[in-house]
PDB file of N, CA and C in Angstrom:
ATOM      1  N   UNK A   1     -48.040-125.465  31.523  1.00  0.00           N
ATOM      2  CA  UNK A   1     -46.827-124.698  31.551  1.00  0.00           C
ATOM      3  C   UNK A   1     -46.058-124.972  30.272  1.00  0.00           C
ATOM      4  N   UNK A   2     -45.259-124.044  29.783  1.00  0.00           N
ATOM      5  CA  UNK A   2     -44.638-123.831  28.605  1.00  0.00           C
ATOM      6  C   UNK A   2     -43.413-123.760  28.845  1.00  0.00           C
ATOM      7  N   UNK A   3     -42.377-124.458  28.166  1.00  0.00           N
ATOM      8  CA  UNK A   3     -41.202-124.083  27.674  1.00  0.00           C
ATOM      9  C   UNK A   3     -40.992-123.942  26.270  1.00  0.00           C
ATOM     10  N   UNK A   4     -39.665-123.216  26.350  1.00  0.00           N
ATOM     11  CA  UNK A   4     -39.002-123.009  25.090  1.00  0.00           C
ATOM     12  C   UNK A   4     -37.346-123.089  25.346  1.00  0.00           C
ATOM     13  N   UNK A   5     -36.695-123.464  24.376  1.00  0.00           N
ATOM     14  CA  UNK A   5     -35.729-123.511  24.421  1.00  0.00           C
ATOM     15  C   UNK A   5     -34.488-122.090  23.616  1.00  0.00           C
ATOM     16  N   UNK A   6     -35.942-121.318  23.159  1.00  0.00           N
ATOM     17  CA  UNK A   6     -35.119-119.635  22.535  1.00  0.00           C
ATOM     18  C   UNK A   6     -34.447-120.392  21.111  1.00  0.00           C
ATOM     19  N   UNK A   7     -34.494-120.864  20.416  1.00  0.00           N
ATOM     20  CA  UNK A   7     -34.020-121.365  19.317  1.00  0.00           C
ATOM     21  C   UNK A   7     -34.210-120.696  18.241  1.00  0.00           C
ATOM     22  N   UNK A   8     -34.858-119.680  18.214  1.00  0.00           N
ATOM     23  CA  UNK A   8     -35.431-118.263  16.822  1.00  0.00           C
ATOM     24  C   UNK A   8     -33.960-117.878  16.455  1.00  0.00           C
ATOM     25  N   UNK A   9     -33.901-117.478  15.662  1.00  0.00           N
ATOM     26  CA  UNK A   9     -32.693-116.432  15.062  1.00  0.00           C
ATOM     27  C   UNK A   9     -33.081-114.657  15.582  1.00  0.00           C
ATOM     28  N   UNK A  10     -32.488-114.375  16.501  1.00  0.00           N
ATOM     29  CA  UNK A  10     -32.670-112.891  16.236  1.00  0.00           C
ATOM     30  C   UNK A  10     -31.267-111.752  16.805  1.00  0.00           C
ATOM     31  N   UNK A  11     -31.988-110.609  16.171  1.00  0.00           N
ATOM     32  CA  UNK A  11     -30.615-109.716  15.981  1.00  0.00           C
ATOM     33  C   UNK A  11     -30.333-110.042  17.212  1.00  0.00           C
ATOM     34  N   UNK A  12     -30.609-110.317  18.409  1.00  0.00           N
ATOM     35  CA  UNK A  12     -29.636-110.283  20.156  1.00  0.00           C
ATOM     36  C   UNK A  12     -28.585-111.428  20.043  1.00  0.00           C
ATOM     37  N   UNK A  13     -27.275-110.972  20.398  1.00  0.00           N
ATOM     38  CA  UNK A  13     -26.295-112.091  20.782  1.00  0.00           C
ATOM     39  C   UNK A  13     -26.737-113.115  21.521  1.00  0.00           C
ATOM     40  N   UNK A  14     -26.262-114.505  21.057  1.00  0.00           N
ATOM     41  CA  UNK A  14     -26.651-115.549  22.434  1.00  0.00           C
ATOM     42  C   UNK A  14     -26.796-115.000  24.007  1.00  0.00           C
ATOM     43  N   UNK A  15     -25.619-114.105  24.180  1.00  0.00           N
ATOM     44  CA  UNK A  15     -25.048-113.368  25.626  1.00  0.00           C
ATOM     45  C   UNK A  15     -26.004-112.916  25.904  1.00  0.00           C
ATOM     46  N   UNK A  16     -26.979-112.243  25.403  1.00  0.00           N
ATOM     47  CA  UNK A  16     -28.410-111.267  25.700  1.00  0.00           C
ATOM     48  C   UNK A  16     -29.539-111.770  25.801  1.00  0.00           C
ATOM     49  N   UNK A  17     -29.335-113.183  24.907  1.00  0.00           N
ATOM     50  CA  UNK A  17     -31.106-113.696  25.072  1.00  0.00           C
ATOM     51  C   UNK A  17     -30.791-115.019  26.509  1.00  0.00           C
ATOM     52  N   UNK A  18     -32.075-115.144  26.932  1.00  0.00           N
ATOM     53  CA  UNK A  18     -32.454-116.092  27.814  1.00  0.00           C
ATOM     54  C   UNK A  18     -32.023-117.504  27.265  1.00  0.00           C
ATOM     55  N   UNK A  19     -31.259-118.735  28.156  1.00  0.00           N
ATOM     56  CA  UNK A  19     -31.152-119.915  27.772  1.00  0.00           C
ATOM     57  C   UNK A  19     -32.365-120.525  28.008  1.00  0.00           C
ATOM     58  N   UNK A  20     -33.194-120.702  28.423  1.00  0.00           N
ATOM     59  CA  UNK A  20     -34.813-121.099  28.568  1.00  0.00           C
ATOM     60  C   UNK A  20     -35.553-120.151  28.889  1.00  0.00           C
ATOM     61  N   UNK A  21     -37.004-120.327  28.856  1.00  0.00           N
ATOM     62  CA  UNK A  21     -38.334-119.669  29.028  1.00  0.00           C
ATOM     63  C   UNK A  21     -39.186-120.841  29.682  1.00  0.00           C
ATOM     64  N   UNK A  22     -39.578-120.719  30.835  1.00  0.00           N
ATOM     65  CA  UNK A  22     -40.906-121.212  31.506  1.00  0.00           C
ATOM     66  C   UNK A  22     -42.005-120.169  31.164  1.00  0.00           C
ATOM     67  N   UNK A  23     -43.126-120.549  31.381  1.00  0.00           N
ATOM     68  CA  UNK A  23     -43.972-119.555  30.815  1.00  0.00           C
ATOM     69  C   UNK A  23     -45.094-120.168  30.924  1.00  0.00           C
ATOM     70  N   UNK A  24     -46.284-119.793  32.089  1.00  0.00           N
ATOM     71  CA  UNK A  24     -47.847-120.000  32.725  1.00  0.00           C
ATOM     72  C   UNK A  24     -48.568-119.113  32.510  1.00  0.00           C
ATOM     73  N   UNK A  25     -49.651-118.642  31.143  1.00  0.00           N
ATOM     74  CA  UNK A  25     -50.222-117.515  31.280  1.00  0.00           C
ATOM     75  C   UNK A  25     -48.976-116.075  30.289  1.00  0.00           C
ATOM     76  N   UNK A  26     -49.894-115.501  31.199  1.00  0.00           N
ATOM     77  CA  UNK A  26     -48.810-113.744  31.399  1.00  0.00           C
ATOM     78  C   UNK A  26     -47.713-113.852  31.979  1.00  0.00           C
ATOM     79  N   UNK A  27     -46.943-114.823  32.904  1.00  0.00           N
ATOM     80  CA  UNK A  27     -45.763-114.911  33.382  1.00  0.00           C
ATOM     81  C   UNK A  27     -45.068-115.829  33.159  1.00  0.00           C
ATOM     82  N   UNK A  28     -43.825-115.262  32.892  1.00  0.00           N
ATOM     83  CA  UNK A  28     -42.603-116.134  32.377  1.00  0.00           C
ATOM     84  C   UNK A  28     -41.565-115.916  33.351  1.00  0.00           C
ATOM     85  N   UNK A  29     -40.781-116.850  33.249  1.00  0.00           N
ATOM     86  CA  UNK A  29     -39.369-117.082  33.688  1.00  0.00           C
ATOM     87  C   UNK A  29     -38.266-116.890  32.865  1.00  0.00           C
ATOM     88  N   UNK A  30     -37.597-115.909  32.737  1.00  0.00           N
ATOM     89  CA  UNK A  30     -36.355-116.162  31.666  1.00  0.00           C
ATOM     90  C   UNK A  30     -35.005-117.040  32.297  1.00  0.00           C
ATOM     91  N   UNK A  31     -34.365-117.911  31.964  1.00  0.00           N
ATOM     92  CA  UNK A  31     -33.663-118.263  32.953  1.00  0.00           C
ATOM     93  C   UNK A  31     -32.065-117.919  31.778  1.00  0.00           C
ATOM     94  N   UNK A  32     -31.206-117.769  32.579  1.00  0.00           N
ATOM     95  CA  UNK A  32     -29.958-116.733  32.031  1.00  0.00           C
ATOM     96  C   UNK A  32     -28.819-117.752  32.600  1.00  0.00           C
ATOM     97  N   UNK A  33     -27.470-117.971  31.409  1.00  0.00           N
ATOM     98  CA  UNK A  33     -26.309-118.495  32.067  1.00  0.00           C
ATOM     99  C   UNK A  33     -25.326-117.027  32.207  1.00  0.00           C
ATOM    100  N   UNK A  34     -25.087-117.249  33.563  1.00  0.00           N
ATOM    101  CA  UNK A  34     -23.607-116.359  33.532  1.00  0.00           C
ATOM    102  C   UNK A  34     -22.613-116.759  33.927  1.00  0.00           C
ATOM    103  N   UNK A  35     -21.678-116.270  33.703  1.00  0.00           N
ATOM    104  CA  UNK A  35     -20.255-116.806  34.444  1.00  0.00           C
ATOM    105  C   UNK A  35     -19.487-115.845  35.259  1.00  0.00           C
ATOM    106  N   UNK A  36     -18.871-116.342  36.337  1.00  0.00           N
ATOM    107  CA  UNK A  36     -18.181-115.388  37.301  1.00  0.00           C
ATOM    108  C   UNK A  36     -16.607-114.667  36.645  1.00  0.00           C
ATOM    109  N   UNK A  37     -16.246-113.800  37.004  1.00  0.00           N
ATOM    110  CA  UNK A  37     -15.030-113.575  36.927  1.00  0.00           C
ATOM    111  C   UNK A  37     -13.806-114.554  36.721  1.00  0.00           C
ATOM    112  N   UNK A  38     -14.113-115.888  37.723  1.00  0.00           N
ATOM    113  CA  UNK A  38     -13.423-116.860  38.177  1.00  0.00           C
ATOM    114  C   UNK A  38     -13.732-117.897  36.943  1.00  0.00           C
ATOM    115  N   UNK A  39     -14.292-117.666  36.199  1.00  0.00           N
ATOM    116  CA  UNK A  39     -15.159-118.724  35.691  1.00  0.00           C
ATOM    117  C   UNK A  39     -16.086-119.441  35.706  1.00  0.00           C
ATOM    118  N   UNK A  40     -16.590-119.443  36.853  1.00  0.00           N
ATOM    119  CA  UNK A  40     -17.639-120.804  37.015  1.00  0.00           C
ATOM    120  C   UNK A  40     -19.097-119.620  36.574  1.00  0.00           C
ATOM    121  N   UNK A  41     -19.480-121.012  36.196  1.00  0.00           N
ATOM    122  CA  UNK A  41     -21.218-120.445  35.095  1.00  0.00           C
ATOM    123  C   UNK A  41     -21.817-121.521  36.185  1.00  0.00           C
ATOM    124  N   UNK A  42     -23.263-120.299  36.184  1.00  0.00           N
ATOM    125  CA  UNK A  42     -24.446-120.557  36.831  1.00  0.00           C
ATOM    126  C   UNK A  42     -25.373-120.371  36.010  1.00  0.00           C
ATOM    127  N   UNK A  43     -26.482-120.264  36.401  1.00  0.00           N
ATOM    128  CA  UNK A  43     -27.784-120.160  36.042  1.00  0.00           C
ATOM    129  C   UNK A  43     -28.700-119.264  36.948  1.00  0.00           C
ATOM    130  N   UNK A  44     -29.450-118.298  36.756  1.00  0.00           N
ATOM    131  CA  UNK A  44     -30.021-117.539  37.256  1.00  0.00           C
ATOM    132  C   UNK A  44     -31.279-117.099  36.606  1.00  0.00           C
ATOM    133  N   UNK A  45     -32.516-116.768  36.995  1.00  0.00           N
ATOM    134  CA  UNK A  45     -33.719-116.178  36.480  1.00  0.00           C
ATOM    135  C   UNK A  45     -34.355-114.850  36.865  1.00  0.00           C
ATOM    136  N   UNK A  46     -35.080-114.574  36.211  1.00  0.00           N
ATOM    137  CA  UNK A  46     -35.552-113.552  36.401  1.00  0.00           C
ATOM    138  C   UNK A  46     -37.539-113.434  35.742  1.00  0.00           C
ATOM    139  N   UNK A  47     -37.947-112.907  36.848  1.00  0.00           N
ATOM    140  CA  UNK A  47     -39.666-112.884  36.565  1.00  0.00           C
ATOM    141  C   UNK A  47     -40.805-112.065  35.537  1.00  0.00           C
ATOM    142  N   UNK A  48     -40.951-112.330  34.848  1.00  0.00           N
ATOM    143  CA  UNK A  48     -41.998-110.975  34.135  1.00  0.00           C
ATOM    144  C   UNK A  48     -43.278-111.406  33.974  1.00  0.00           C
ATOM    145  N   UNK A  49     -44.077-110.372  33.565  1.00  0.00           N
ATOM    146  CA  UNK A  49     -45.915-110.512  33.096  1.00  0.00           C
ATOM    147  C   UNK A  49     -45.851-109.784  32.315  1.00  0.00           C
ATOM    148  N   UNK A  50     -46.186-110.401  31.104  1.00  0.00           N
ATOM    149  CA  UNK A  50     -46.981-109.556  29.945  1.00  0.00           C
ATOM    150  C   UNK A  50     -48.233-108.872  30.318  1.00  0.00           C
ATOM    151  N   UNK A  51     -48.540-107.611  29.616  1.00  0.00           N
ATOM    152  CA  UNK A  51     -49.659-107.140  29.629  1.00  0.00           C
ATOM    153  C   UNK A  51     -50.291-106.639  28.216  1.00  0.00           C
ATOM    154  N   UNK A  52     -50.950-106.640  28.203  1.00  0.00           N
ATOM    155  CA  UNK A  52     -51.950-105.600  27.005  1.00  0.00           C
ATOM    156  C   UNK A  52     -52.657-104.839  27.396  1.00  0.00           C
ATOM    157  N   UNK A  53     -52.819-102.956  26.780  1.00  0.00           N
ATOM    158  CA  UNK A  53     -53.959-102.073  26.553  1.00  0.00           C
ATOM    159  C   UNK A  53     -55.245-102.991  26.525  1.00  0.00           C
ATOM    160  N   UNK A  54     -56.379-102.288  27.330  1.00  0.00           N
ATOM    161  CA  UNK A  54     -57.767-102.632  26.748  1.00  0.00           C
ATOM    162  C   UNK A  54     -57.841-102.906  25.383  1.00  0.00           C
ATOM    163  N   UNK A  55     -57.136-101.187  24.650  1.00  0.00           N
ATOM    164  CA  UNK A  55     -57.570-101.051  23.097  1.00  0.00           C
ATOM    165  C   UNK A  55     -56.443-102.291  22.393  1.00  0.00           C
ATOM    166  N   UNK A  56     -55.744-103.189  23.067  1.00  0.00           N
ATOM    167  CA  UNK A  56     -54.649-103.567  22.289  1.00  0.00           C
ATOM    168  C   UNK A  56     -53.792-102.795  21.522  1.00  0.00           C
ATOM    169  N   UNK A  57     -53.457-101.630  21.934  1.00  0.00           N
ATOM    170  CA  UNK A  57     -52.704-100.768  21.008  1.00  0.00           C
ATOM    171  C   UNK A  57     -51.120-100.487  21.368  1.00  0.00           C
ATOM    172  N   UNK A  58     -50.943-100.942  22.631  1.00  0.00           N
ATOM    173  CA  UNK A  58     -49.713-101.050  23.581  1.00  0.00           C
ATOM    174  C   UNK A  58     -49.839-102.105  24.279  1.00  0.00           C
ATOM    175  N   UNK A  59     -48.650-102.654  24.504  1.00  0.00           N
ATOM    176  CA  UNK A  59     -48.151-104.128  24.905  1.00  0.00           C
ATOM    177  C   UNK A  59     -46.680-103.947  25.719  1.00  0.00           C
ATOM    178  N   UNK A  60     -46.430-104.878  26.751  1.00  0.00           N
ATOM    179  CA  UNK A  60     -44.928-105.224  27.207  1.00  0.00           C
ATOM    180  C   UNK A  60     -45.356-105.738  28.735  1.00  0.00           C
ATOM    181  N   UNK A  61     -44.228-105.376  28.818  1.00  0.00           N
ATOM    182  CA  UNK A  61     -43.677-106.263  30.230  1.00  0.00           C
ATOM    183  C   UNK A  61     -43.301-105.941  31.799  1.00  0.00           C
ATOM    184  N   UNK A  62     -43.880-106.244  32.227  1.00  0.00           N
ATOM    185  CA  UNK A  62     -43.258-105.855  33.789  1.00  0.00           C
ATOM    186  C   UNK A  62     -43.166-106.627  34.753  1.00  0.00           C
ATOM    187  N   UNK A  63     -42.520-106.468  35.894  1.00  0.00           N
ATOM    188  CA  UNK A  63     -41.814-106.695  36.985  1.00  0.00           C
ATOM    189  C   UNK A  63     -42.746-107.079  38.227  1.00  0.00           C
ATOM    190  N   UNK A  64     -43.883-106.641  37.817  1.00  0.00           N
ATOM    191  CA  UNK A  64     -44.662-106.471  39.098  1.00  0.00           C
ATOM    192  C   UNK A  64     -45.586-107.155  38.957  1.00  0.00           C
ATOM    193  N   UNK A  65     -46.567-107.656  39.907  1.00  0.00           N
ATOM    194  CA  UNK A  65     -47.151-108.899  39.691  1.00  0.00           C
ATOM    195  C   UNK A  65     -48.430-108.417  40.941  1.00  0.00           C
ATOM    196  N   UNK A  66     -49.567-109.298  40.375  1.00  0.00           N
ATOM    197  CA  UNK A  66     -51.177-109.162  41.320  1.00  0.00           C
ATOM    198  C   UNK A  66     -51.351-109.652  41.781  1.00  0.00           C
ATOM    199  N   UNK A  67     -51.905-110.529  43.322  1.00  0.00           N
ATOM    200  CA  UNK A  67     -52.072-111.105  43.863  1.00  0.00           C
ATOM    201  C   UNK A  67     -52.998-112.276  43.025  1.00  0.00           C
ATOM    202  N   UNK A  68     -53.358-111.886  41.809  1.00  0.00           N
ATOM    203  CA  UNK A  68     -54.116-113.267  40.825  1.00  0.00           C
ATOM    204  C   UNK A  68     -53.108-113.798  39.937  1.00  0.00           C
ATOM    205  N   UNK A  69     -51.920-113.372  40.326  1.00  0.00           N
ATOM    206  CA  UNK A  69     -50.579-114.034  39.872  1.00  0.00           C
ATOM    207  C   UNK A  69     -50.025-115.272  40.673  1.00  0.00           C
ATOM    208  N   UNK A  70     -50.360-114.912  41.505  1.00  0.00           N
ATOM    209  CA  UNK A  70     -49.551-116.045  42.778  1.00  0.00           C
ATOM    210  C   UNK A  70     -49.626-117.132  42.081  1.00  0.00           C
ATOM    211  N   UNK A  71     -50.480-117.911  41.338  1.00  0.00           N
ATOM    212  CA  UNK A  71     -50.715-119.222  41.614  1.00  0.00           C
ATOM    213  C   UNK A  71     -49.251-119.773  40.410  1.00  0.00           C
ATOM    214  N   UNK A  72     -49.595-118.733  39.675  1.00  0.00           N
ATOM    215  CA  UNK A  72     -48.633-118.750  37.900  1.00  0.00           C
ATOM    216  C   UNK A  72     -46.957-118.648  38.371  1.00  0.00           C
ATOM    217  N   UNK A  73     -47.389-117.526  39.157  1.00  0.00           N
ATOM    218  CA  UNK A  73     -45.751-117.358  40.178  1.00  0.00           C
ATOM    219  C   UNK A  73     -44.954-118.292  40.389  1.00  0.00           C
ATOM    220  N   UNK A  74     -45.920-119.414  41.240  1.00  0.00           N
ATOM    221  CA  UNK A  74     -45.449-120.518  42.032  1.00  0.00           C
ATOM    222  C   UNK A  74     -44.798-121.625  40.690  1.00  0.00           C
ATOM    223  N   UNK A  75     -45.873-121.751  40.005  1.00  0.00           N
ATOM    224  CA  UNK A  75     -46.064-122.639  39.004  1.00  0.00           C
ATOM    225  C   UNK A  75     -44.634-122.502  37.601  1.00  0.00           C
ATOM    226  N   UNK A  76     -44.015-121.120  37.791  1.00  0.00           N
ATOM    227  CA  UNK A  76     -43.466-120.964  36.863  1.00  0.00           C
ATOM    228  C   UNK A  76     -42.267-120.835  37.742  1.00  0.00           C
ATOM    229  N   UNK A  77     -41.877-120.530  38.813  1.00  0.00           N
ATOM    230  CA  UNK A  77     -40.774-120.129  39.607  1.00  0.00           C
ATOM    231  C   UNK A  77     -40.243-121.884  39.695  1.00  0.00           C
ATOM    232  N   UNK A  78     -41.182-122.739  39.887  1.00  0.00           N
ATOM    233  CA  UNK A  78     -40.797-124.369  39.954  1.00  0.00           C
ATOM    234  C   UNK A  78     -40.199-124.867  38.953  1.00  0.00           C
ATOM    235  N   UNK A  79     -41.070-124.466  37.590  1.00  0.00           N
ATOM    236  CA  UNK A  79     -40.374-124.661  36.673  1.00  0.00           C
ATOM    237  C   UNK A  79     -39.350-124.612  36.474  1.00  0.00           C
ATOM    238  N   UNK A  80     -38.738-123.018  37.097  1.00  0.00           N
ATOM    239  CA  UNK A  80     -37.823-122.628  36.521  1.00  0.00           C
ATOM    240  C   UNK A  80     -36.551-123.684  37.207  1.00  0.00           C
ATOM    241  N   UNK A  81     -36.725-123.152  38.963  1.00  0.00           N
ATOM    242  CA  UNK A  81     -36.004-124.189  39.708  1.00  0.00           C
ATOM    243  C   UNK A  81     -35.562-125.280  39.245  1.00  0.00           C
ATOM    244  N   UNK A  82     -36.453-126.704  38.429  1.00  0.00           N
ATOM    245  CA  UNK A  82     -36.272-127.378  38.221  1.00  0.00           C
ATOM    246  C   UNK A  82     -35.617-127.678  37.129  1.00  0.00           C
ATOM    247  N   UNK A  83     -35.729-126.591  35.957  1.00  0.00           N
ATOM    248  CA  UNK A  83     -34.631-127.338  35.091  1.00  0.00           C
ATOM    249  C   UNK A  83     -33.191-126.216  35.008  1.00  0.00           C
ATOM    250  N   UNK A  84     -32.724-125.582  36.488  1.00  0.00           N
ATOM    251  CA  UNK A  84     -32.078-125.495  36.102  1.00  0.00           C
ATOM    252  C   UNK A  84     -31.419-126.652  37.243  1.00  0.00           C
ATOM    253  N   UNK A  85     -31.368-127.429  38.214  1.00  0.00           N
ATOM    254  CA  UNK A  85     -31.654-128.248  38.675  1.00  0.00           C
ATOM    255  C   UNK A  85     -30.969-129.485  37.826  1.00  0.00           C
ATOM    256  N   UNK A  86     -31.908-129.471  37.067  1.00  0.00           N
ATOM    257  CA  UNK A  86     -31.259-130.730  35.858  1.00  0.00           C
ATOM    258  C   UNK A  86     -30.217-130.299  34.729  1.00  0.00           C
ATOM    259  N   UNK A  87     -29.985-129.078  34.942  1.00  0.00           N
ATOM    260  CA  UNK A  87     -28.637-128.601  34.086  1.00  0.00           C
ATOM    261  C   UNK A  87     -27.405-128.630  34.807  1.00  0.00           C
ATOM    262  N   UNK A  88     -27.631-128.334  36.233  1.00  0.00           N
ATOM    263  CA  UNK A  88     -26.534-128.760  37.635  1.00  0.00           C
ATOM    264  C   UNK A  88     -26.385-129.723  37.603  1.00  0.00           C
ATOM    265  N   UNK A  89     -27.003-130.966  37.311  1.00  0.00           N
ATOM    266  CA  UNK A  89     -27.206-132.282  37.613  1.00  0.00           C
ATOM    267  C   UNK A  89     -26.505-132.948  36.313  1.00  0.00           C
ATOM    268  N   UNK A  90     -26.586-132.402  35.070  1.00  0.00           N
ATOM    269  CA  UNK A  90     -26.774-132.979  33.589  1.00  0.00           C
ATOM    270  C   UNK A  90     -24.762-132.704  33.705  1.00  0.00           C
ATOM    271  N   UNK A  91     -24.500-131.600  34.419  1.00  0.00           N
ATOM    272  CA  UNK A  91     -22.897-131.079  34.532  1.00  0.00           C
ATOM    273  C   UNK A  91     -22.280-132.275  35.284  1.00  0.00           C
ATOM    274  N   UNK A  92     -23.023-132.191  36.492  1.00  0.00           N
ATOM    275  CA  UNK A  92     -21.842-133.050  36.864  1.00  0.00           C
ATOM    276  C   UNK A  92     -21.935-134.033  36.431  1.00  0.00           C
ATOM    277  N   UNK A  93     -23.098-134.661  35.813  1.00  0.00           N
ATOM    278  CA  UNK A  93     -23.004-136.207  35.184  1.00  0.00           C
ATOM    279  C   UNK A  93     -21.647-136.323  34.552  1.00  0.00           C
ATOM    280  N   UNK A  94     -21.292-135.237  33.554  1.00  0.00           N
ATOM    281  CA  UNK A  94     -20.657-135.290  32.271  1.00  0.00           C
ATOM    282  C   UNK A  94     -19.276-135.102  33.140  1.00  0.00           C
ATOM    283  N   UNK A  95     -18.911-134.992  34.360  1.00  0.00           N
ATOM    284  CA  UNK A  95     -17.693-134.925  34.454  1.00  0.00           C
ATOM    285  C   UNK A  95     -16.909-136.168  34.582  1.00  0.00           C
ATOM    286  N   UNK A  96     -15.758-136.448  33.963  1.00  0.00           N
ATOM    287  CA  UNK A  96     -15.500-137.880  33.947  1.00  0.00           C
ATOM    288  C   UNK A  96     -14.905-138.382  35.605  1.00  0.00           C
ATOM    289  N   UNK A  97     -15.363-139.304  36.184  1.00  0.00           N
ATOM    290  CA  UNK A  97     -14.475-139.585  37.420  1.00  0.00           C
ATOM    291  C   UNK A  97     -13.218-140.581  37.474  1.00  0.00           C
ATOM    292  N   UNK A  98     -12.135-140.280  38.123  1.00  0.00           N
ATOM    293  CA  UNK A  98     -11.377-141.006  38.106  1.00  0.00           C
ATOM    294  C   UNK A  98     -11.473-142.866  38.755  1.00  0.00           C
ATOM    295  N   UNK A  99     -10.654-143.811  38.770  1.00  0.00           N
ATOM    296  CA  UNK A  99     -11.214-145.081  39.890  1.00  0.00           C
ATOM    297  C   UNK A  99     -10.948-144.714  41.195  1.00  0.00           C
ATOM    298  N   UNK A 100     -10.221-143.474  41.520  1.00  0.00           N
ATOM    299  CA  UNK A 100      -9.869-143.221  42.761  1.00  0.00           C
ATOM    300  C   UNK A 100     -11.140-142.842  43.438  1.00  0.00           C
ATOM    301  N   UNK A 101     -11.992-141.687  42.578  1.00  0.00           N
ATOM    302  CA  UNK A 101     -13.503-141.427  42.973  1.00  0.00           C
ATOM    303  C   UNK A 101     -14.644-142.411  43.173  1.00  0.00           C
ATOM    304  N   UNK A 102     -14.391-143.162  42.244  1.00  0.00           N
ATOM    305  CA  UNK A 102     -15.769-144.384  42.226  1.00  0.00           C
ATOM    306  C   UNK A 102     -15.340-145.371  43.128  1.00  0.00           C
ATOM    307  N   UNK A 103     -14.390-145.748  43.247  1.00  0.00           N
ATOM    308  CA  UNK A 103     -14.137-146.546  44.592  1.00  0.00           C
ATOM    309  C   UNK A 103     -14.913-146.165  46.163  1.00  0.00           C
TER     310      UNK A 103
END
């Protein structure tokens, strides 16, 4: 399994590109920060499979997935789970507690 952390320069605003990529095969995970109205930022993903033409002459992406996906599915959906998991986790570390809390 593959990550990336999206670190390229390209014309898309931060706002548009993915904060990570899991990625098993043909299927990836993009995983996305948003924030509510209210403020509070989450983390959310979303699934794709690359494909290619026989002739290689057309290429992209879709939504939909083969039952010889499942295994990549699983494998990349965990991924994904998990680090965003440790970005929930990495937050609240960083929040400072008072002695009233640690008591």
């Amino acid at each position: 399994m593959e990550t990336n952390n999206n670190k390229k320069t390209s014309t898309k605003s931060a706002a548009e590109r993915p904060v990570h990529m899991v990625r098993r095969g043909a299927i990836a995970a993009s995983i996305w920060q948003r924030q509510t109205q209210t403020g509070f930022a989450y983390h959310e993903f979303t699934l794709s499979r690359s494909w290619k033409s026989k002739s290689g002459e057309r290429e992209g992406y879709s939504s939909s997935f083969f039952i010889r996906n499942a295994a990549d599915l699983a494998t990349v959906i965990e991924g994904a789970s998990t680090w965003i998991a440790e970005q929930e986790q990495a937050a609240l570390d960083s929040v400072p507690t008072t002695d009233a809390q640690a008591a």
